[in-house]
PDB file of N, CA and C in Angstrom:
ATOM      1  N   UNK A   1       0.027  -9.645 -18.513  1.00  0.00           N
ATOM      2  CA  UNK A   1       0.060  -8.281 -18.998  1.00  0.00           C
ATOM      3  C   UNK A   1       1.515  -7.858 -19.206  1.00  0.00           C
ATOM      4  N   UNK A   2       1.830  -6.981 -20.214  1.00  0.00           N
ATOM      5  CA  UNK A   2       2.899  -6.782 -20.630  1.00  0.00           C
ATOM      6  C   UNK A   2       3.337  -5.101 -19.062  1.00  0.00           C
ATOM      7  N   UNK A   3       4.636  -4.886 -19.346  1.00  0.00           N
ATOM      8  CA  UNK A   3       5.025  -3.932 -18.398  1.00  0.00           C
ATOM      9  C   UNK A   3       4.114  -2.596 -19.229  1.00  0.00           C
ATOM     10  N   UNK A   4       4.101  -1.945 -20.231  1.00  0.00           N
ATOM     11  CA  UNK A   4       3.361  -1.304 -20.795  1.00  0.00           C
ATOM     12  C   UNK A   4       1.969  -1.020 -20.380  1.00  0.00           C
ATOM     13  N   UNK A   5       1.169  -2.175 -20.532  1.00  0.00           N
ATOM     14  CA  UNK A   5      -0.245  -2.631 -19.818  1.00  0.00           C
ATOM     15  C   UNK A   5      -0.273  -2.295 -18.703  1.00  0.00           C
ATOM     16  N   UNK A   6       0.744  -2.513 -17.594  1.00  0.00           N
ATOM     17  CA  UNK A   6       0.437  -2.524 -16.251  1.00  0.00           C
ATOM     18  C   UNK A   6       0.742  -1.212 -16.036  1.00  0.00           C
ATOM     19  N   UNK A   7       2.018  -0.521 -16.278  1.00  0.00           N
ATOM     20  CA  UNK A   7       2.336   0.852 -16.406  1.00  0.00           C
ATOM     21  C   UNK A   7       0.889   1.501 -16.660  1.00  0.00           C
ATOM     22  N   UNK A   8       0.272   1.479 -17.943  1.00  0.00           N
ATOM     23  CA  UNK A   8      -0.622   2.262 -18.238  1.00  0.00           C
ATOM     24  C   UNK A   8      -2.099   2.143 -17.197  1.00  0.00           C
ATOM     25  N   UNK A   9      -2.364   0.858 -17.064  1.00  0.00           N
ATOM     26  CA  UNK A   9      -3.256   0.415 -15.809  1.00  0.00           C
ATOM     27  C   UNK A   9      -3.195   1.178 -14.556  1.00  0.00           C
ATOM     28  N   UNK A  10      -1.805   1.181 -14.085  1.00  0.00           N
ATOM     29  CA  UNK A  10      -1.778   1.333 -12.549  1.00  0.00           C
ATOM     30  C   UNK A  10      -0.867   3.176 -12.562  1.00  0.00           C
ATOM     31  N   UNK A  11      -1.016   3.482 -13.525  1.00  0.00           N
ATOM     32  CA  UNK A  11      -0.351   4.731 -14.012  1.00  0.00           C
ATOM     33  C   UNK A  11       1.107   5.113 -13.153  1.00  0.00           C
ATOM     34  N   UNK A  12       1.905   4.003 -13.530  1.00  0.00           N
ATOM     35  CA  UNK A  12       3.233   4.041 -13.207  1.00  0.00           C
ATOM     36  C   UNK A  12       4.213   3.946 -14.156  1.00  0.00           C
ATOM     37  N   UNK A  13       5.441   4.450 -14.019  1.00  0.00           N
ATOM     38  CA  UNK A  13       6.208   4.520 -15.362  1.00  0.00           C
ATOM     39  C   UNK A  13       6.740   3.046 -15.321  1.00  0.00           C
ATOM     40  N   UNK A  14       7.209   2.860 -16.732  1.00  0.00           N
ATOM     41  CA  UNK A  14       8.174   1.252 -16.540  1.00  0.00           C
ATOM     42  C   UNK A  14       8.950   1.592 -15.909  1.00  0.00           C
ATOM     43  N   UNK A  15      10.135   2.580 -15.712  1.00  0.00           N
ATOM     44  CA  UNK A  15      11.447   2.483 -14.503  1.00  0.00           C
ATOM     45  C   UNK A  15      10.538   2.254 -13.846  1.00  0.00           C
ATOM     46  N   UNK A  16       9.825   2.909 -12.853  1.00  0.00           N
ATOM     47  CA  UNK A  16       9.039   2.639 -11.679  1.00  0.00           C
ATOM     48  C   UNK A  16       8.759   1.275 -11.029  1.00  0.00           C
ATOM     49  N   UNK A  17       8.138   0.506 -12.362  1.00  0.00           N
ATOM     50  CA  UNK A  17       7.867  -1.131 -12.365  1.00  0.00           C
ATOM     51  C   UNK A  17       9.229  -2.266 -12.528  1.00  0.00           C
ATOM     52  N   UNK A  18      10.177  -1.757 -13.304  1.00  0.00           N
ATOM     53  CA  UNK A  18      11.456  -2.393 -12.902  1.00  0.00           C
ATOM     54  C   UNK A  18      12.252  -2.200 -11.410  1.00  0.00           C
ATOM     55  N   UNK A  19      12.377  -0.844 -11.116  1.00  0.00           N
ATOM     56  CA  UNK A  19      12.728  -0.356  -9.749  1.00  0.00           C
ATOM     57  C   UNK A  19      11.920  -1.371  -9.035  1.00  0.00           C
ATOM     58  N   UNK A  20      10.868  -1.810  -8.557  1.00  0.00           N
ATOM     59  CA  UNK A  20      10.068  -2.187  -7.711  1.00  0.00           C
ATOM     60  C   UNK A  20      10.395  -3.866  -7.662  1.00  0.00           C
ATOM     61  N   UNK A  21      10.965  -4.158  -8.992  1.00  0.00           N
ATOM     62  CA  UNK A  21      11.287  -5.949  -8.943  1.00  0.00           C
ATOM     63  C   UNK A  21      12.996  -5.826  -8.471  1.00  0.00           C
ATOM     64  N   UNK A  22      13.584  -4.931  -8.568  1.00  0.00           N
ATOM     65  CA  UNK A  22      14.943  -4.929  -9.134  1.00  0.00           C
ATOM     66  C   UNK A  22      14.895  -5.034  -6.946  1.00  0.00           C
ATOM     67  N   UNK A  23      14.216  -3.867  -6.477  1.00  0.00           N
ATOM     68  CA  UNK A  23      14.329  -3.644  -4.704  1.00  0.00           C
ATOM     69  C   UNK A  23      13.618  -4.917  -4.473  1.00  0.00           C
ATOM     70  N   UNK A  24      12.845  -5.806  -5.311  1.00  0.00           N
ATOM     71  CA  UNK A  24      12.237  -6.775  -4.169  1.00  0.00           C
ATOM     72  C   UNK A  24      10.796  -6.456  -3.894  1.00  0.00           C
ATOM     73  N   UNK A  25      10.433  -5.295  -3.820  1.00  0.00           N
ATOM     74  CA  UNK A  25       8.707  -4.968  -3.410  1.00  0.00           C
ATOM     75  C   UNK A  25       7.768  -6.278  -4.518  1.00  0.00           C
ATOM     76  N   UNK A  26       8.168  -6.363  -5.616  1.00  0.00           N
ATOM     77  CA  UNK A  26       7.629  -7.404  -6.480  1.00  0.00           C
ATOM     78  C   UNK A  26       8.409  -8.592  -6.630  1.00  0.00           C
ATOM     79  N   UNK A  27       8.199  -9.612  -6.749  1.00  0.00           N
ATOM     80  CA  UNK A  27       9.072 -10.876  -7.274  1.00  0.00           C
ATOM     81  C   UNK A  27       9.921 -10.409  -8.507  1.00  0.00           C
ATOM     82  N   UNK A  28      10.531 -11.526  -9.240  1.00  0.00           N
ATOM     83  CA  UNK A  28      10.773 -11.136 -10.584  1.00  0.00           C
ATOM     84  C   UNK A  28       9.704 -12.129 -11.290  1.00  0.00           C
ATOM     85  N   UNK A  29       9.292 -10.402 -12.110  1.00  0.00           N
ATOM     86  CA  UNK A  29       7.953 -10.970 -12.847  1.00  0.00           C
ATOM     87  C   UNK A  29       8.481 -12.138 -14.262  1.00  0.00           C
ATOM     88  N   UNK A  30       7.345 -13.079 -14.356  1.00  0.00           N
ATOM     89  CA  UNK A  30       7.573 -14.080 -15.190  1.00  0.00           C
ATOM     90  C   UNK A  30       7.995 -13.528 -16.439  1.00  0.00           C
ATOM     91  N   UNK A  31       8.962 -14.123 -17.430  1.00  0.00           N
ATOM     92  CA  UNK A  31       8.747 -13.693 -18.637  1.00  0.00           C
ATOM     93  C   UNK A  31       8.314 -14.965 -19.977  1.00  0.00           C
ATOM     94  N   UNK A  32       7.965 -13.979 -21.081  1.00  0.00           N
ATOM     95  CA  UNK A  32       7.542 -14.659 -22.220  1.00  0.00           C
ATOM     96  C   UNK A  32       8.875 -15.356 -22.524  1.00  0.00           C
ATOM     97  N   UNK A  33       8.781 -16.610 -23.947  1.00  0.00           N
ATOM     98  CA  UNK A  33      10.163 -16.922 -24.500  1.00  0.00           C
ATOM     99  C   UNK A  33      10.833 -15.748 -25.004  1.00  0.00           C
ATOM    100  N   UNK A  34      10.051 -14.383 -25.826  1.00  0.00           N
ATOM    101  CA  UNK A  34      10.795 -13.374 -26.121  1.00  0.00           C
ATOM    102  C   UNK A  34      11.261 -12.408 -25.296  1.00  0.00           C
ATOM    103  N   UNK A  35      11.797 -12.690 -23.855  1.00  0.00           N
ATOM    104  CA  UNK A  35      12.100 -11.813 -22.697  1.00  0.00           C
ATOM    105  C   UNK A  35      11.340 -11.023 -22.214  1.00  0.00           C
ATOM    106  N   UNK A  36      10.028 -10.595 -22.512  1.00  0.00           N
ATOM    107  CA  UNK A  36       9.138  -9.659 -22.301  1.00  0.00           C
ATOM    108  C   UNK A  36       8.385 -10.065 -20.961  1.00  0.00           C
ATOM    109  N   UNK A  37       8.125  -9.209 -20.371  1.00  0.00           N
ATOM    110  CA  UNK A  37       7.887  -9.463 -19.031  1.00  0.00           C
ATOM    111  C   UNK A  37       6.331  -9.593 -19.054  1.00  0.00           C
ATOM    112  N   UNK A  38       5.983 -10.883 -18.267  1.00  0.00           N
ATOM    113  CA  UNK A  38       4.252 -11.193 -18.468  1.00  0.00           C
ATOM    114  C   UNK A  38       4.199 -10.854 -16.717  1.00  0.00           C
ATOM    115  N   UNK A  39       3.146 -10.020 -16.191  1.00  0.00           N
ATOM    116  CA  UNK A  39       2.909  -9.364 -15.334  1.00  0.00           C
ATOM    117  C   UNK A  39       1.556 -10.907 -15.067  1.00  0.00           C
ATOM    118  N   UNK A  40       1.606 -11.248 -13.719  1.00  0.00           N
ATOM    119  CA  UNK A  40       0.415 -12.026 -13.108  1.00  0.00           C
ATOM    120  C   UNK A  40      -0.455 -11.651 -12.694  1.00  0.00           C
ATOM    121  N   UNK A  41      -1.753 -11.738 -12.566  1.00  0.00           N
ATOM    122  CA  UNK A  41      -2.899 -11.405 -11.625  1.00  0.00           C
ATOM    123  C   UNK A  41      -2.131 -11.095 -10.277  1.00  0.00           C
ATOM    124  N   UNK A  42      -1.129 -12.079  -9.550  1.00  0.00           N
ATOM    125  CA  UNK A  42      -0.560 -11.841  -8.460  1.00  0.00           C
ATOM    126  C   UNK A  42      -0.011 -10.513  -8.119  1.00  0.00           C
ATOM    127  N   UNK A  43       0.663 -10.358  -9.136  1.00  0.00           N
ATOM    128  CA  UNK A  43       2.200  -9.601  -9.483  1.00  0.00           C
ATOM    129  C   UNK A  43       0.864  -8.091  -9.432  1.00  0.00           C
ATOM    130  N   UNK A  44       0.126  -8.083 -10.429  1.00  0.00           N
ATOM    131  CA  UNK A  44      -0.887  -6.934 -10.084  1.00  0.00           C
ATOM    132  C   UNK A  44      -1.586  -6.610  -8.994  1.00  0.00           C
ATOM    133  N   UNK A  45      -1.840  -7.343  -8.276  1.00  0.00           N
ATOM    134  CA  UNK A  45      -2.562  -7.571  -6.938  1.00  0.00           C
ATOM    135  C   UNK A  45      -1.268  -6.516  -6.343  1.00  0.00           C
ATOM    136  N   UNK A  46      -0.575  -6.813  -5.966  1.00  0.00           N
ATOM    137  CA  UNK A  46       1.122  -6.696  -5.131  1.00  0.00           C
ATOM    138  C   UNK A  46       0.949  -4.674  -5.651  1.00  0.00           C
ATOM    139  N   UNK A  47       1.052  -4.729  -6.708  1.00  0.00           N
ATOM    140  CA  UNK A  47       1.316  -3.582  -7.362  1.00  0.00           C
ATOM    141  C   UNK A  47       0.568  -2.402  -6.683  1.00  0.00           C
ATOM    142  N   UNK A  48      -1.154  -2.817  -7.102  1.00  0.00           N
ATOM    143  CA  UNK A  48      -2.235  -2.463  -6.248  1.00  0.00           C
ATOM    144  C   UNK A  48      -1.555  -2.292  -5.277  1.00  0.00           C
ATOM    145  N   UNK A  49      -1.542  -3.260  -4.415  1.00  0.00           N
ATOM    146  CA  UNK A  49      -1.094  -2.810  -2.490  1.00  0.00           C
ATOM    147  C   UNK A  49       0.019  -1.485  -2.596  1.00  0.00           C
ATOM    148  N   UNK A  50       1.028  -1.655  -3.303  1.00  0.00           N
ATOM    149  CA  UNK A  50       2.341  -0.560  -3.271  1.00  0.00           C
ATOM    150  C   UNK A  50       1.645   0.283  -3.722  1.00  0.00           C
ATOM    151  N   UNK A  51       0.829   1.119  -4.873  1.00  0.00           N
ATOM    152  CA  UNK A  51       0.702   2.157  -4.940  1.00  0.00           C
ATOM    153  C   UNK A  51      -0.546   2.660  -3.979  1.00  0.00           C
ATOM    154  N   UNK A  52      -1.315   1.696  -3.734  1.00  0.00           N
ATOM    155  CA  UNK A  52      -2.204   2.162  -2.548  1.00  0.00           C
ATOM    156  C   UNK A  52      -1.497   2.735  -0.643  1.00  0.00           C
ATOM    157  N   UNK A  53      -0.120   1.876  -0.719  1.00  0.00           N
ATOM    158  CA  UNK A  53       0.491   2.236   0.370  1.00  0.00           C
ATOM    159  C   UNK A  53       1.697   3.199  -0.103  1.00  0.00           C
ATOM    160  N   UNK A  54       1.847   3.419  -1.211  1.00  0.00           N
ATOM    161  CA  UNK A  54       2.864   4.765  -1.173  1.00  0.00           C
ATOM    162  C   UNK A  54       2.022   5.803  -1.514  1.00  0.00           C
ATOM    163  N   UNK A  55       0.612   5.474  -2.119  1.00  0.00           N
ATOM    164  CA  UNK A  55      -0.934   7.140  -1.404  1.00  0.00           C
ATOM    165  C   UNK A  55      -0.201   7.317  -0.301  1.00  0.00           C
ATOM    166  N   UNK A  56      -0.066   6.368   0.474  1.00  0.00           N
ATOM    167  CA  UNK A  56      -0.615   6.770   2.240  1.00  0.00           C
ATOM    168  C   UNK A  56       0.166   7.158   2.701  1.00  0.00           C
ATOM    169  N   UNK A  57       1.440   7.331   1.658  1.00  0.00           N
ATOM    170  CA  UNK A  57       2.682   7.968   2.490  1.00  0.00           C
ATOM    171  C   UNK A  57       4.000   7.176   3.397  1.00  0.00           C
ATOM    172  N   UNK A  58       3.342   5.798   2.842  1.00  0.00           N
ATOM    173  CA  UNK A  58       4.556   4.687   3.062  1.00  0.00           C
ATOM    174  C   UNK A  58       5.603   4.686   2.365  1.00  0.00           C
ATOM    175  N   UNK A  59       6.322   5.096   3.231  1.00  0.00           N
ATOM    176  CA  UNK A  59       8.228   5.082   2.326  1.00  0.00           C
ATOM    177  C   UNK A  59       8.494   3.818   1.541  1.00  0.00           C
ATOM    178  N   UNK A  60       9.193   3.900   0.485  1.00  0.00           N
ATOM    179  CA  UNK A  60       9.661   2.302  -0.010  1.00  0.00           C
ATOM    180  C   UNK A  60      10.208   1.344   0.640  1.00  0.00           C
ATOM    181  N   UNK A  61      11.673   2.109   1.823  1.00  0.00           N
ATOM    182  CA  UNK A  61      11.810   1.368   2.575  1.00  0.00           C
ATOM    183  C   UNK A  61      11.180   0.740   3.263  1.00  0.00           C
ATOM    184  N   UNK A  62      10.233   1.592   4.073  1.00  0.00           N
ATOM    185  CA  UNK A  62       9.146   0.532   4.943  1.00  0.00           C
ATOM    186  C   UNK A  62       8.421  -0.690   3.781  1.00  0.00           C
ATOM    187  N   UNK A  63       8.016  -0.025   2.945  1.00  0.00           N
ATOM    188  CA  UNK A  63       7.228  -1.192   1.933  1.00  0.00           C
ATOM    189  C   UNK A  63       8.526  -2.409   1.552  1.00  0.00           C
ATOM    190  N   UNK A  64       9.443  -2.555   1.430  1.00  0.00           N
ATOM    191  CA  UNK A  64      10.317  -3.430   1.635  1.00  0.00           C
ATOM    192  C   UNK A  64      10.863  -4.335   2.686  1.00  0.00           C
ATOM    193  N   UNK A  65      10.655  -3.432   4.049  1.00  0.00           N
ATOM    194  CA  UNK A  65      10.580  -4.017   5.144  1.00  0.00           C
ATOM    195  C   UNK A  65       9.543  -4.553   5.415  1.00  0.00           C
ATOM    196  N   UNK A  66       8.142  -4.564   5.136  1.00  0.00           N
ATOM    197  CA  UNK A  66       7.024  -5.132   4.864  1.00  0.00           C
ATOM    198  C   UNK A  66       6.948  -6.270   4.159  1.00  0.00           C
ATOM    199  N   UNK A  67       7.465  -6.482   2.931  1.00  0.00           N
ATOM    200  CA  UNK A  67       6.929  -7.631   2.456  1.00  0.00           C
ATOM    201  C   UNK A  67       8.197  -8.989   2.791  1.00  0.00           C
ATOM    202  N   UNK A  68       9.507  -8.366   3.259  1.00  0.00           N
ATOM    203  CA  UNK A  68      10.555  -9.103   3.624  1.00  0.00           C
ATOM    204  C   UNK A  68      10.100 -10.228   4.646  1.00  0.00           C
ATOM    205  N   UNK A  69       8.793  -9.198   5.814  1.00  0.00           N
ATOM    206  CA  UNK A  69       8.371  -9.808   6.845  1.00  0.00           C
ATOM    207  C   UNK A  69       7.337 -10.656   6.302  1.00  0.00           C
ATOM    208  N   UNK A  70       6.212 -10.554   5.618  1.00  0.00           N
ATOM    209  CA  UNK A  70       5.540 -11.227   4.823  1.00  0.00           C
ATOM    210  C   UNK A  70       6.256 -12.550   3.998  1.00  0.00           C
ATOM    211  N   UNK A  71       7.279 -12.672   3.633  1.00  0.00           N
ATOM    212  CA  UNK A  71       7.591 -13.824   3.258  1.00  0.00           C
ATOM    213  C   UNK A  71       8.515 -14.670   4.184  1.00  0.00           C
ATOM    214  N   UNK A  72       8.533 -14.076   5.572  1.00  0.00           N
ATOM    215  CA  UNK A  72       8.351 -14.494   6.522  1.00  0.00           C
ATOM    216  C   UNK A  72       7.444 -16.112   7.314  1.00  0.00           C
ATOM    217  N   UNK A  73       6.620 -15.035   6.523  1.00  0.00           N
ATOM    218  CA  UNK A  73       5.370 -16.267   7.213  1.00  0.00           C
ATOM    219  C   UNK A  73       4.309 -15.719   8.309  1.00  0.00           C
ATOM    220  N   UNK A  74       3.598 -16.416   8.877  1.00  0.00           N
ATOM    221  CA  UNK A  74       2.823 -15.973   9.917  1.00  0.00           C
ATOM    222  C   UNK A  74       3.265 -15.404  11.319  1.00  0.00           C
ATOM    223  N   UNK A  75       4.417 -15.817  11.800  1.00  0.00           N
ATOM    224  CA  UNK A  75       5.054 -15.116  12.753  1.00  0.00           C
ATOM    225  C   UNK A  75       5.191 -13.990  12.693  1.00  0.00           C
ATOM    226  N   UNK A  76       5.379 -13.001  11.391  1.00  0.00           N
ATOM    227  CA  UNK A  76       5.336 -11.940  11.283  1.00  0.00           C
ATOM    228  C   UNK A  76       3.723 -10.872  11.161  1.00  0.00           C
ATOM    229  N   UNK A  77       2.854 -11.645  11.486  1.00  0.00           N
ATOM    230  CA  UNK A  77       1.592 -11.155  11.031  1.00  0.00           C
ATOM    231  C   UNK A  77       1.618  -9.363  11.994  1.00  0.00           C
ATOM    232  N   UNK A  78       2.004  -9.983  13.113  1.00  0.00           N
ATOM    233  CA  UNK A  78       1.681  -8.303  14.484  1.00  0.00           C
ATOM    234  C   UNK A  78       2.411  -7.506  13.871  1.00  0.00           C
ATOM    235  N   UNK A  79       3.773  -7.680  13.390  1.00  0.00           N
ATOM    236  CA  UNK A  79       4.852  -6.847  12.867  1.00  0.00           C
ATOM    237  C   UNK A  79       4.101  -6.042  11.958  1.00  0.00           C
ATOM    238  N   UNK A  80       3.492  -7.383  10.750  1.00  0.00           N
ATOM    239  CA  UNK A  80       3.473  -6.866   9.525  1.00  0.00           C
ATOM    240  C   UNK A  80       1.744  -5.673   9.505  1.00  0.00           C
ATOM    241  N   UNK A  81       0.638  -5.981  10.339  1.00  0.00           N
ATOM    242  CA  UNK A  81      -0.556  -5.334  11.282  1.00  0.00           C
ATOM    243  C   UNK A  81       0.147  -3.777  12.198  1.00  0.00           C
ATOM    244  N   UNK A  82       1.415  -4.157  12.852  1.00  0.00           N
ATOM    245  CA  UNK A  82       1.577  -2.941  13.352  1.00  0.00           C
ATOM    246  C   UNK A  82       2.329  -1.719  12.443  1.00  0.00           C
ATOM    247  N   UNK A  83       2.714  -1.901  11.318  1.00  0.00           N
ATOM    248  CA  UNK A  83       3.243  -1.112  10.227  1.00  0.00           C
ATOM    249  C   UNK A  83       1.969  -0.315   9.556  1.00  0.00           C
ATOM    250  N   UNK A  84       0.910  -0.955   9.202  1.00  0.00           N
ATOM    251  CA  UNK A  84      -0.129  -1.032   8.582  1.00  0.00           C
ATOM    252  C   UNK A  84      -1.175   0.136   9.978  1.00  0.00           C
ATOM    253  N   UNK A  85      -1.161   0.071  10.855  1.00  0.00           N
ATOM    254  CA  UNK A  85      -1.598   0.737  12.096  1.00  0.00           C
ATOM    255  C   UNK A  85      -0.988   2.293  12.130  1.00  0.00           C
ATOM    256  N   UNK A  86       0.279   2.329  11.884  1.00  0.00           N
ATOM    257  CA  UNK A  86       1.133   3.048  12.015  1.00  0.00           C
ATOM    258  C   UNK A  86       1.166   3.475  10.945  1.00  0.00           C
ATOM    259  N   UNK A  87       0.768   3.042   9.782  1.00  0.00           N
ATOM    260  CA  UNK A  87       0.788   4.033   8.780  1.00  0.00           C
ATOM    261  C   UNK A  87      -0.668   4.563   8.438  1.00  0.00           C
ATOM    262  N   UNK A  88      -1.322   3.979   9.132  1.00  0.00           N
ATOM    263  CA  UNK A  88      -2.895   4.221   9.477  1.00  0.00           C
ATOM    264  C   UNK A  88      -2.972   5.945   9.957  1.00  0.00           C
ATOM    265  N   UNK A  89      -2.058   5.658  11.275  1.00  0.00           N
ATOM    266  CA  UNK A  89      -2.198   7.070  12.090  1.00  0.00           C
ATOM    267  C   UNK A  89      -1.527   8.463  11.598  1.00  0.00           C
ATOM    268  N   UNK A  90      -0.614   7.715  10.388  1.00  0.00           N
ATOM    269  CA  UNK A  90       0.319   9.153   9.882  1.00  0.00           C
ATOM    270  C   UNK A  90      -0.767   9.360   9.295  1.00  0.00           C
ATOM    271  N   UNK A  91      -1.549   8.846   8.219  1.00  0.00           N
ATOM    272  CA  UNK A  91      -2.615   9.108   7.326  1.00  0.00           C
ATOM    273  C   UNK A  91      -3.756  10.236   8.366  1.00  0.00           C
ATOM    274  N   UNK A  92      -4.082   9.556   9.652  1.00  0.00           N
ATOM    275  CA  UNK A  92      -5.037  10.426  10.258  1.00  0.00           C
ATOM    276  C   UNK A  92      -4.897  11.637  10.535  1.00  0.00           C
ATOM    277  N   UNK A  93      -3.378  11.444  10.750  1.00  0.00           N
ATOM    278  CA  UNK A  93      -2.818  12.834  11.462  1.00  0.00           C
ATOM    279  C   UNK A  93      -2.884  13.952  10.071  1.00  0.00           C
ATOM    280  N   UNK A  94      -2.634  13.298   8.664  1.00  0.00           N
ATOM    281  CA  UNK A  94      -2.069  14.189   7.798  1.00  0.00           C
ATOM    282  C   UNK A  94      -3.700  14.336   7.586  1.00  0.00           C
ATOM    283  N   UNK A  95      -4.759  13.901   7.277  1.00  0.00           N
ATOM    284  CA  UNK A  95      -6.143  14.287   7.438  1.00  0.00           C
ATOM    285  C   UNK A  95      -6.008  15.364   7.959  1.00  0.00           C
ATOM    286  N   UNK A  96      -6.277  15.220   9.391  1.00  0.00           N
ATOM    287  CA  UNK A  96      -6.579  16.466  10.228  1.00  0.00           C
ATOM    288  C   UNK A  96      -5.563  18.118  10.215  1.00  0.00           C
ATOM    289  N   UNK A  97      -4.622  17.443   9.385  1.00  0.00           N
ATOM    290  CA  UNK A  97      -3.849  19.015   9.203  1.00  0.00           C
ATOM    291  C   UNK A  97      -4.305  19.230   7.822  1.00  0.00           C
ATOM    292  N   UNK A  98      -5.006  18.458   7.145  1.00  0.00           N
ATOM    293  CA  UNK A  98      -5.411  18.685   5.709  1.00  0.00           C
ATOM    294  C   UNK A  98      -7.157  19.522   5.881  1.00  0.00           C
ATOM    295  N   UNK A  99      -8.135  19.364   7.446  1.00  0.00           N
ATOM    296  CA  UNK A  99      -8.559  19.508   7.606  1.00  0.00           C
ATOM    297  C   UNK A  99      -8.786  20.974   8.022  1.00  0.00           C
ATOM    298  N   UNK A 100      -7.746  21.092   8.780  1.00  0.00           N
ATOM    299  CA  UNK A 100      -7.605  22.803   9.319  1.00  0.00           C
ATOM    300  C   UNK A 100      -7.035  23.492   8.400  1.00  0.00           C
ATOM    301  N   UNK A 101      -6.514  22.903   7.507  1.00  0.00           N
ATOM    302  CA  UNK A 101      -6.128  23.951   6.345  1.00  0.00           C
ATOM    303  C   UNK A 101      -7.156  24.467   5.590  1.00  0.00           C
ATOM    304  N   UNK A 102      -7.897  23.185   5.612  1.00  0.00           N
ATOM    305  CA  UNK A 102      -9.472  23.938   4.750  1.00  0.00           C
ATOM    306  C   UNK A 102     -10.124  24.924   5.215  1.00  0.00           C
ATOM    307  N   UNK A 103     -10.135  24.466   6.713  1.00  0.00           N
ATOM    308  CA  UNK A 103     -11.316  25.150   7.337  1.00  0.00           C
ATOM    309  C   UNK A 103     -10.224  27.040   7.333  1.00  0.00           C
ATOM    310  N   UNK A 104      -9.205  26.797   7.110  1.00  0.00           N
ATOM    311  CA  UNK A 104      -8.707  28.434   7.203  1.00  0.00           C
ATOM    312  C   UNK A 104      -8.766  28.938   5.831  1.00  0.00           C
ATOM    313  N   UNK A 105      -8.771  28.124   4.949  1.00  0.00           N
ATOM    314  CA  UNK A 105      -9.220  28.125   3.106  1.00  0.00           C
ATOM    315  C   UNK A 105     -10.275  29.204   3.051  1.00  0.00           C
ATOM    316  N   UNK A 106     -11.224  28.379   4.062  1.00  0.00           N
ATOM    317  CA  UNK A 106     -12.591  28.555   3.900  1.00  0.00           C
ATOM    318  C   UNK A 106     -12.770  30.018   4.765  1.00  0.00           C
ATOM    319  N   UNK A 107     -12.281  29.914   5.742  1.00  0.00           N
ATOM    320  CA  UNK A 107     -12.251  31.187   5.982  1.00  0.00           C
ATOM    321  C   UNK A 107     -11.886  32.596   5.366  1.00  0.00           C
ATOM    322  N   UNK A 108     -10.636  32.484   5.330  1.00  0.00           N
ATOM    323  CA  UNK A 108     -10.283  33.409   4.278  1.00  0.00           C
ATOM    324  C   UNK A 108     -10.899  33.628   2.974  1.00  0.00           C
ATOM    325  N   UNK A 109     -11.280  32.458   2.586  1.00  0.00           N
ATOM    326  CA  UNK A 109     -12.419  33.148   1.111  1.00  0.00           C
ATOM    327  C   UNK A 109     -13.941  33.911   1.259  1.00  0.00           C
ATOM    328  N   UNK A 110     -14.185  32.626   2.363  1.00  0.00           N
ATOM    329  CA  UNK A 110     -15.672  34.206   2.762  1.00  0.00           C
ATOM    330  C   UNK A 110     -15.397  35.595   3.073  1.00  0.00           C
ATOM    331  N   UNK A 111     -14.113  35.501   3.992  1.00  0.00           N
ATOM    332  CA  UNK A 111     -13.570  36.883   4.159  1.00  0.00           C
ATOM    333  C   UNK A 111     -13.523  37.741   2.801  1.00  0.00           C
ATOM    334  N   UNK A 112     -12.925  37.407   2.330  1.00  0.00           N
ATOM    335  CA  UNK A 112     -12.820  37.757   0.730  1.00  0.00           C
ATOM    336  C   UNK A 112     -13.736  38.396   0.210  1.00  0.00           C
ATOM    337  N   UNK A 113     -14.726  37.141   0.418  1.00  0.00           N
ATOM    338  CA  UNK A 113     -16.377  37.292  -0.972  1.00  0.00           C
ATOM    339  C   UNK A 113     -16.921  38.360   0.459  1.00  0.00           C
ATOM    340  N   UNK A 114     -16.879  38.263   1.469  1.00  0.00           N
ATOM    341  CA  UNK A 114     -17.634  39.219   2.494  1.00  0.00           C
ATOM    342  C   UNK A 114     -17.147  40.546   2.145  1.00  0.00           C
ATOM    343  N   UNK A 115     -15.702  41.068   2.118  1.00  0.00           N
ATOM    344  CA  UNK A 115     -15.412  42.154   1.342  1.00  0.00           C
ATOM    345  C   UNK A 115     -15.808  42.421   0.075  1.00  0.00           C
ATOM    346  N   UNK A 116     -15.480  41.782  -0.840  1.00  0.00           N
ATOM    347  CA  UNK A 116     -15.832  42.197  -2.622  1.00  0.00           C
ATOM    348  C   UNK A 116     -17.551  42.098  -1.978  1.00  0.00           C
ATOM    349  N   UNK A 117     -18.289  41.451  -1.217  1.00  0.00           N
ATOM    350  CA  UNK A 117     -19.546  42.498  -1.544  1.00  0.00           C
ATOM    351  C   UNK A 117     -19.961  43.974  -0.767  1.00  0.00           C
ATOM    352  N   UNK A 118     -19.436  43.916   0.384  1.00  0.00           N
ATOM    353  CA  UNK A 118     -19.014  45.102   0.967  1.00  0.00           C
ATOM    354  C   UNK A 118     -18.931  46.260   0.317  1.00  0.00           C
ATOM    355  N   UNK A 119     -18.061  45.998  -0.570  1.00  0.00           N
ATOM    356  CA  UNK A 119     -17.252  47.011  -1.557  1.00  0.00           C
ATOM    357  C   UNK A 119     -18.009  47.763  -2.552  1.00  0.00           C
ATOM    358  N   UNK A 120     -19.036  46.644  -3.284  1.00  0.00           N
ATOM    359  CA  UNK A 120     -20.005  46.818  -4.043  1.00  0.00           C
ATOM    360  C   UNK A 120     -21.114  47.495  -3.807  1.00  0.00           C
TER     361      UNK A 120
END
């Protein structure tokens, strides 16, 4: 897949997708004889994981410190499991404050609709 393709696929800009080979989070992706960058099933796979772990609120740095350990090897597996844990729990935590915000959302709008019919 061309950088275009994958950009439009994984809805990331091309800087975005150069930034990401240039830091290392990606290999350097293969290219055609005309310099054009051919994106791998791999190279997409990889991509997938980064924008699924910068959802979750994984810094780049950490995602760099992540895959550094990953080409590591297996010695790094707890390291690379306890990052993944840990970014598990920021996610839970940011849930549950995403949770009480609703529930005061929600409050305040019945309050609301409980007045405007009041009123009526």
């Amino acid at each position: 897949m061309t950088i275009s393709e994958v950009s439009e696929k994984y809805e990331l800009s091309a800087d975005t997708l150069r930034y990401y080979e240039r830091i290392g989070l990606i290999p350097r992706v293969q290219r055609k004889a005309n310099g054009v960058r051919n994106y791998s099933q791999e190279d997409c796979q990889l991509i997938e994981f980064i924008k699924c772990m910068r959802s979750a609120g994984m810094p780049v740095d950490s995602l760099v410190h992540y895959f550094a350990l990953l080409r590591q090897g297996e010695e790094t597996i707890e390291q690379r499991r306890q990052m993944l844990v840990n970014q598990q729990e920021v996610l839970l935590k940011k849930r549950q404050e995403l949770d009480e915000t609703l529930k005061r959302l929600e409050y305040k709008i019945s309050w609301y609709d409980k007045e405007n019919r009041d009123s009526n």
